[in-house]
C-alpha atoms as a PDB file:
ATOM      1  CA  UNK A   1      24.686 -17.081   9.767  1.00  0.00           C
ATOM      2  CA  UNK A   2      25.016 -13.416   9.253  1.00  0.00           C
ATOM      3  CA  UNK A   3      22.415 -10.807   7.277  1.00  0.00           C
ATOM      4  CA  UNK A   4      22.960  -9.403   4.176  1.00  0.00           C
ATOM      5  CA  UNK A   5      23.378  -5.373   4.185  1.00  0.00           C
ATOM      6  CA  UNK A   6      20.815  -3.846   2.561  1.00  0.00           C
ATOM      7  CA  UNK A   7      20.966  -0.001   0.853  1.00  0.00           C
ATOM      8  CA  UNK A   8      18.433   2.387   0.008  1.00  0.00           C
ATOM      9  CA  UNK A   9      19.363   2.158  -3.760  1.00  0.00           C
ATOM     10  CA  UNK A  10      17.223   1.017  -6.839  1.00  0.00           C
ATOM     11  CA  UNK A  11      19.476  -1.485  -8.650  1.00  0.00           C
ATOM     12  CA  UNK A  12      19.014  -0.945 -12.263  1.00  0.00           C
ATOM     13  CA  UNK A  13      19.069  -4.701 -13.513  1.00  0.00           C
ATOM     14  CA  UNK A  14      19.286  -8.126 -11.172  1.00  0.00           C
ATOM     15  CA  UNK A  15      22.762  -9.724 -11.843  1.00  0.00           C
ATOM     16  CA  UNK A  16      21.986 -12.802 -13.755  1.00  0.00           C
ATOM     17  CA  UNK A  17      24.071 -16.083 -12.691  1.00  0.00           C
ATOM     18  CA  UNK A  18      26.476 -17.474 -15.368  1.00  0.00           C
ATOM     19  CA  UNK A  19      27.303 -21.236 -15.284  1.00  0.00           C
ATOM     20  CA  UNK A  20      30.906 -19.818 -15.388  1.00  0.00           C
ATOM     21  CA  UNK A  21      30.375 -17.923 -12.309  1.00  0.00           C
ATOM     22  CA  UNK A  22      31.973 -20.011  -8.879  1.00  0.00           C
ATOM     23  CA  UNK A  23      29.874 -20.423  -6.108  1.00  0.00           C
ATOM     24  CA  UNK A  24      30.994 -17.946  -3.736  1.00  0.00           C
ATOM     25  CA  UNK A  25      29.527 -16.664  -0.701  1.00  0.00           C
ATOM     26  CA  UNK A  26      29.961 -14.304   1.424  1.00  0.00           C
ATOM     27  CA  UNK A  27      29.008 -10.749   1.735  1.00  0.00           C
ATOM     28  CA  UNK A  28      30.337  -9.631  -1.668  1.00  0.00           C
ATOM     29  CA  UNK A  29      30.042 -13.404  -3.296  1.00  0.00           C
ATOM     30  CA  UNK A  30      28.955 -13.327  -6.585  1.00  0.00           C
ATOM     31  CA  UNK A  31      26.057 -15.727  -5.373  1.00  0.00           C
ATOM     32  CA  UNK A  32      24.745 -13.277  -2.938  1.00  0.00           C
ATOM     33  CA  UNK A  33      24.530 -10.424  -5.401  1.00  0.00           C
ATOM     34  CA  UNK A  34      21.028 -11.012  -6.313  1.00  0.00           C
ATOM     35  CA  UNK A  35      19.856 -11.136  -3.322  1.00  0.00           C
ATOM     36  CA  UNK A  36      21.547  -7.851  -2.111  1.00  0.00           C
ATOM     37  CA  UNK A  37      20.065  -6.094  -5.143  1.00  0.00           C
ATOM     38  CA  UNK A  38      16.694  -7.339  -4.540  1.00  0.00           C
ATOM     39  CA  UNK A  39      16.485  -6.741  -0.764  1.00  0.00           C
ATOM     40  CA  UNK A  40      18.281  -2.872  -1.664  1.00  0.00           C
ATOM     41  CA  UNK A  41      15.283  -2.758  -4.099  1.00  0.00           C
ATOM     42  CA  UNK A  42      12.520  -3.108  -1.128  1.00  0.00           C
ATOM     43  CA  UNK A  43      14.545  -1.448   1.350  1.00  0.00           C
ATOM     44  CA  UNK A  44      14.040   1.745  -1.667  1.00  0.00           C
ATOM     45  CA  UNK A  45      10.426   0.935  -1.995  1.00  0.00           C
ATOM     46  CA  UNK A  46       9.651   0.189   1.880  1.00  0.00           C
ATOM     47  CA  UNK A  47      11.599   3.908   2.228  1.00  0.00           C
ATOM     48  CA  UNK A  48       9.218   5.240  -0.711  1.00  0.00           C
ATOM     49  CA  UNK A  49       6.054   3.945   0.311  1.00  0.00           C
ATOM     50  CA  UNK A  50       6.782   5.374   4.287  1.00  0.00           C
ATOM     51  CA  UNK A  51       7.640   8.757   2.833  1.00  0.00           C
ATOM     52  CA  UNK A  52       4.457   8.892   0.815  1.00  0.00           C
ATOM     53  CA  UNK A  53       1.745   7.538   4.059  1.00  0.00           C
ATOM     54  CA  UNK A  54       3.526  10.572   6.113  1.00  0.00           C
ATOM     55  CA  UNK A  55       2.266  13.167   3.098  1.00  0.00           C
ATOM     56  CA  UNK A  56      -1.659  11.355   3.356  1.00  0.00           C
ATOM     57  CA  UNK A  57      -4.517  13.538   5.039  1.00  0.00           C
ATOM     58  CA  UNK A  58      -7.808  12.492   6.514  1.00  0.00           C
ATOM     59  CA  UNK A  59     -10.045  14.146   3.551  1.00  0.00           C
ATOM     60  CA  UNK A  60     -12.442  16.426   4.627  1.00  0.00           C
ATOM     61  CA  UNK A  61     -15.106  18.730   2.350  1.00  0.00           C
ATOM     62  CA  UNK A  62     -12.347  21.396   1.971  1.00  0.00           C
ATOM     63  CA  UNK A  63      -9.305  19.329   1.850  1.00  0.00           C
ATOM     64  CA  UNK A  64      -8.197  16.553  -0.191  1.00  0.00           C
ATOM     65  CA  UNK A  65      -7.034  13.593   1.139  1.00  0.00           C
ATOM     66  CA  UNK A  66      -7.790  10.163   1.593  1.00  0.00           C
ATOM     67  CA  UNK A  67     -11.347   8.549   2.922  1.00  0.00           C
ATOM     68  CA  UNK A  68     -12.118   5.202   4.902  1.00  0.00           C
ATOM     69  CA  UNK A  69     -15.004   3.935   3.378  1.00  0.00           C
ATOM     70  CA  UNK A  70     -18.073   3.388   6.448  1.00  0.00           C
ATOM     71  CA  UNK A  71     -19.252  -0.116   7.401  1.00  0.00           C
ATOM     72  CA  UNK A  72     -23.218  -0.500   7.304  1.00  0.00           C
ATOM     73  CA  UNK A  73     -23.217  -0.088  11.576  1.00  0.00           C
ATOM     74  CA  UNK A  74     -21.233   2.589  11.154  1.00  0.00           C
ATOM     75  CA  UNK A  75     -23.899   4.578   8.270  1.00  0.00           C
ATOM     76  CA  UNK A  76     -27.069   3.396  10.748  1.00  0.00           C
ATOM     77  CA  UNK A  77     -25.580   5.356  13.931  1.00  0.00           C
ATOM     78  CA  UNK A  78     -24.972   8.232  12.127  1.00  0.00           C
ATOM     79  CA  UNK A  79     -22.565   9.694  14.299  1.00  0.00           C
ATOM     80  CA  UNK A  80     -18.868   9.281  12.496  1.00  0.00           C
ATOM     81  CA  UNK A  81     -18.067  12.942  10.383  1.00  0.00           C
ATOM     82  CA  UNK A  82     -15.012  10.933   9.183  1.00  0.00           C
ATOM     83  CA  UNK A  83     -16.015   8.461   6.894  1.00  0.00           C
ATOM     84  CA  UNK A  84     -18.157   8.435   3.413  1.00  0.00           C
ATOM     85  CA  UNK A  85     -20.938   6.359   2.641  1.00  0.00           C
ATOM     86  CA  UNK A  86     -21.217   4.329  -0.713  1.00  0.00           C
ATOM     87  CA  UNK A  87     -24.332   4.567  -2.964  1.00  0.00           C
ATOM     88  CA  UNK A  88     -24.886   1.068  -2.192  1.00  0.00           C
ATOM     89  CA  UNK A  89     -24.998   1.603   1.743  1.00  0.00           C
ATOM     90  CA  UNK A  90     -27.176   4.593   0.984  1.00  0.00           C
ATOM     91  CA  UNK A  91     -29.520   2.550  -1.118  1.00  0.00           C
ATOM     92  CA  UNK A  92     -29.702   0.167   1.378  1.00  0.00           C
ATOM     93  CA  UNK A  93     -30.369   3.089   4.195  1.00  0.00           C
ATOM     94  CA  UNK A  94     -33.122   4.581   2.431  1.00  0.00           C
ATOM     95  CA  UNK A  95     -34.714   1.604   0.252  1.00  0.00           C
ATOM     96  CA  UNK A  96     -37.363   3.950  -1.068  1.00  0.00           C
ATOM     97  CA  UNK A  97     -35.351   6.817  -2.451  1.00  0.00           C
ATOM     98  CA  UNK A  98     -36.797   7.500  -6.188  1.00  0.00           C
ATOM     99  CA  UNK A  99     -39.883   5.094  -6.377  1.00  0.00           C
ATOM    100  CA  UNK A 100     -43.507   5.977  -6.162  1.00  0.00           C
ATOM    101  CA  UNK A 101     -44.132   4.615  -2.347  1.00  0.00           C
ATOM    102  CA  UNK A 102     -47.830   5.292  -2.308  1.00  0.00           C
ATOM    103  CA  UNK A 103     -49.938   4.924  -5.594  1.00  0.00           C
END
């Protein structure tokens, strides 16, 4: 059994099957067609997606860029300058922040 060659092309339309079409296989069979359209289809968006995670930076205060979001352990050490903290982790951090502690 041999693999189907794939393209880095974005098909415009799947071929649909007719019931007058003969089953034919084979790398140009008219059976196989759908499936070499579809698998050219992710080969474009695999290609796509790769070219777009080599154009991502780490954000940092003066550039933008992408963040990874810090786990609880990871907010109580203190330590990491390369991840932010959600409002909720900070809530939990500081469960005090903006009430009236002592009365």
């Amino acid at each position: 059994m041999a693999d189907l060659s794939e393209k880095n092309d974005w098909a415009p339309g799947l071929y649909q099957l007719e019931t007058s079409d003969p089953v034919l296989g084979g790398p140009e069979g008219v059976s196989n067609l759908q499936a070499k359209q579809l698998g050219s289809r992710t080969h474009w968006l695999k290609r796509k997606l790769e070219s777009l995670v080599e154009k991502v930076e780490q954000a940092t205060e003066s550039v933008l860029g992408t963040v990874r979001i810090a786990s609880q352990v990871v907010v109580s050490i203190g330590t990491d300058d390369r991840t932010v903290v959600t409002p909720k982790k900070l809530a939990t951090l500081f469960p005090y922040r903006g009430r009236a502690v002592y009365s």
